[in-house]
Protein backbone atom coordinates (compact mmCIF):
# COMPACT_ATOMS: atom_id res chain seq x y z
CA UNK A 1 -11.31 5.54 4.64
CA UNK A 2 -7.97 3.60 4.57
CA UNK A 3 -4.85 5.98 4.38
CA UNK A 4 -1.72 3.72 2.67
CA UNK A 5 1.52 4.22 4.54
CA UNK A 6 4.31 5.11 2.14
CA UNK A 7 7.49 3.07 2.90
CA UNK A 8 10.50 4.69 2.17
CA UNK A 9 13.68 3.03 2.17
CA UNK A 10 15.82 0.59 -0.18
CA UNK A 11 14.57 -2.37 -1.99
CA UNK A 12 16.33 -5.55 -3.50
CA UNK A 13 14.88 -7.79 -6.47
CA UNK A 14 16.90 -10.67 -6.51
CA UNK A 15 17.02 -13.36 -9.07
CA UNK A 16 16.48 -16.89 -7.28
CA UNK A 17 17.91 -18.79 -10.18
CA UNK A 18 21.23 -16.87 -10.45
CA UNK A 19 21.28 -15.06 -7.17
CA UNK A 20 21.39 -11.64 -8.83
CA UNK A 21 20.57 -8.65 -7.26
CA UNK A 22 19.02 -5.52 -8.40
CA UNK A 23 19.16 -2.65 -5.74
CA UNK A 24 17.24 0.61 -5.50
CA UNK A 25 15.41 3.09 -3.75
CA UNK A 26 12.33 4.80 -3.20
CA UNK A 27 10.02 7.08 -1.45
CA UNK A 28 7.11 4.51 -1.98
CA UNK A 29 8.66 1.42 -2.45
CA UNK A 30 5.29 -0.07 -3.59
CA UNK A 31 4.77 1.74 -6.08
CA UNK A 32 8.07 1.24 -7.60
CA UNK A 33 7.81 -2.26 -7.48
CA UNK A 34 4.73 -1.80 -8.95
CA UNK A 35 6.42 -0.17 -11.61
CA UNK A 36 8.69 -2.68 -12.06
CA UNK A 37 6.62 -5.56 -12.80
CA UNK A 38 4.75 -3.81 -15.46
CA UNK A 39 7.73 -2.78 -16.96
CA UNK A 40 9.44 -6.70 -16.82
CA UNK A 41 6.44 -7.87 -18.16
CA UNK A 42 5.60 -5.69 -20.66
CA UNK A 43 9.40 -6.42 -21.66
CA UNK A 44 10.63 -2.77 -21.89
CA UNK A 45 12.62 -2.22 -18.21
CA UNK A 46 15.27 -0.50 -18.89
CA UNK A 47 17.69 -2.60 -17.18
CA UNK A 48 18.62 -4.74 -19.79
CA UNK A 49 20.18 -7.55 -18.02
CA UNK A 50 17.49 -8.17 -15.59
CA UNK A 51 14.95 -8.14 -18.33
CA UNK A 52 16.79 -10.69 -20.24
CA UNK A 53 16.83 -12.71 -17.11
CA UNK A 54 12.90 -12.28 -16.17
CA UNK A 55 11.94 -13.16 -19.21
CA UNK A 56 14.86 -16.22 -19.54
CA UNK A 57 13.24 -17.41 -15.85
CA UNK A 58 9.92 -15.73 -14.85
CA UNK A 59 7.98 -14.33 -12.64
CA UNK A 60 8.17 -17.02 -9.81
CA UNK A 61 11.71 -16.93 -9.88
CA UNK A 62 11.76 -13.62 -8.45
CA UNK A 63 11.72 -12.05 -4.72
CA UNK A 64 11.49 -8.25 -3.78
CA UNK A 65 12.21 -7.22 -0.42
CA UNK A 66 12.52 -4.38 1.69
CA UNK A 67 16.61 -4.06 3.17
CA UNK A 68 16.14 -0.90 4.87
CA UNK A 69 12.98 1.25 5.89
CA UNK A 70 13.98 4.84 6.59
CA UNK A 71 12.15 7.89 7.99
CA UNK A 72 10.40 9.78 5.35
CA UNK A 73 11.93 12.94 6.43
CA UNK A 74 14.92 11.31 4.86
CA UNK A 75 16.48 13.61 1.73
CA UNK A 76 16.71 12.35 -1.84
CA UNK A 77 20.44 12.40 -1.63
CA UNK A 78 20.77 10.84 1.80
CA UNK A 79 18.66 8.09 0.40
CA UNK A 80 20.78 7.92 -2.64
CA UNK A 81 23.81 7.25 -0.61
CA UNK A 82 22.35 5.08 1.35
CA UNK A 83 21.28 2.86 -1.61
CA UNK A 84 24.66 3.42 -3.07
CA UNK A 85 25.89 1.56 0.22
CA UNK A 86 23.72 -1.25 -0.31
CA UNK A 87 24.79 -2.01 -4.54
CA UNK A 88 28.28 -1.24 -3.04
CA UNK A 89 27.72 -4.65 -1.09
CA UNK A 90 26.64 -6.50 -3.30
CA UNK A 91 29.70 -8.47 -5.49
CA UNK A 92 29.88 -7.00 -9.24
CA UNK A 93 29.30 -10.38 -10.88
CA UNK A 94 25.79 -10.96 -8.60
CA UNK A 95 24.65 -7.23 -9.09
CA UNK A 96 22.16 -5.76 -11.70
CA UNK A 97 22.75 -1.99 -11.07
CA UNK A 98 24.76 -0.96 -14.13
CA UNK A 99 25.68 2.37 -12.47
CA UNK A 100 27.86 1.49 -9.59
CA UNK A 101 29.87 5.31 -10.56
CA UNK A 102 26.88 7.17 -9.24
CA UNK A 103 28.01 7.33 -5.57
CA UNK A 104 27.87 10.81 -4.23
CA UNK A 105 31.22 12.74 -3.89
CA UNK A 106 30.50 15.65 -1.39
CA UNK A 107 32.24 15.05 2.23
CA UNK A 108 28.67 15.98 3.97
CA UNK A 109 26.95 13.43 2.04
CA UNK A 110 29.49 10.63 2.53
CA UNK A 111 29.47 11.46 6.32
CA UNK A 112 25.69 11.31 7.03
CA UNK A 113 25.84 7.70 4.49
CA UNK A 114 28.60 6.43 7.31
CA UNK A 115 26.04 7.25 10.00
CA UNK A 116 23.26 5.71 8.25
CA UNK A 117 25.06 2.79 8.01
CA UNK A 118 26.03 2.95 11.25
CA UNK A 119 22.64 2.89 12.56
CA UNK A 120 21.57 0.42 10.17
CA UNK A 121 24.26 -2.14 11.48
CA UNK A 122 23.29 -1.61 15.03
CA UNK A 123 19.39 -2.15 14.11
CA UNK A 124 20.18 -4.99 12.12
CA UNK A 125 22.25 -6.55 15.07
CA UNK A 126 19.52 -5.58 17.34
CA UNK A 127 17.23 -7.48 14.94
CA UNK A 128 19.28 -10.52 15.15
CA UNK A 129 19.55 -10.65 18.61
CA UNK A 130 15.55 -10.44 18.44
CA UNK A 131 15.00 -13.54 17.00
């Protein structure tokens, strides 16, 4: 018997038509972009704006990706920060996350974020240098 690996991390849906990007997180990303699709195309997601823009453009002009694959050991609100980071990058006009306010305020959290950041700059140099 097979065993599926969870992957835990941050994901991005982009938009290929408009270049919009919808960031998010997840202990099994799979699954949540499982959930996803149903919801776009059953028409109830509950982001408005990227519903109105599946169903404007469709399925194929979609992409989901992976940005960042984390440990699992990771906790809910490091893993919030760290997505926080990632819809922080991403300019306001070409973003789909309607709650850019929901970055964390305690000092601890904010401080392991920087690190994971950190490390996620020198893997994605290191990845770069790879290929």
């Amino acid at each position: 018997m097979h065993r599926r690996v969870k992957l835990v991390g941050i994901y991005c849906i982009t938009c290929t038509k408009t270049q919009k990007k919808y960031v998010g997180s997840s202990i099994d990303i799979l699954v949540r972009w499982n959930d996803h699709l149903i919801k776009l195309l059953l028409n109830s997601h509950t982001n408005k704006e990227l519903q109105i823009d599946f169903n404007k453009y469709g399925f194929c002009q979609f992409n989901m990706s992976i940005l960042h694959i984390v440990n699992s050991s990771i906790t809910k609100d490091e893993l919030l920060c760290l997505e926080q980071t990632y819809i922080e990058s991403v300019p306001i006009n070409l973003t789909y996350n309607n709650k850019r306010a929901r970055a964390r305020s305690s000092p601890r959290l904010k401080k392991k974020s920087a690190s994971i950041v950190i490390d996620s700059i020198l893997v994605n140099k290191k990845r770069q240098c790879c290929t």
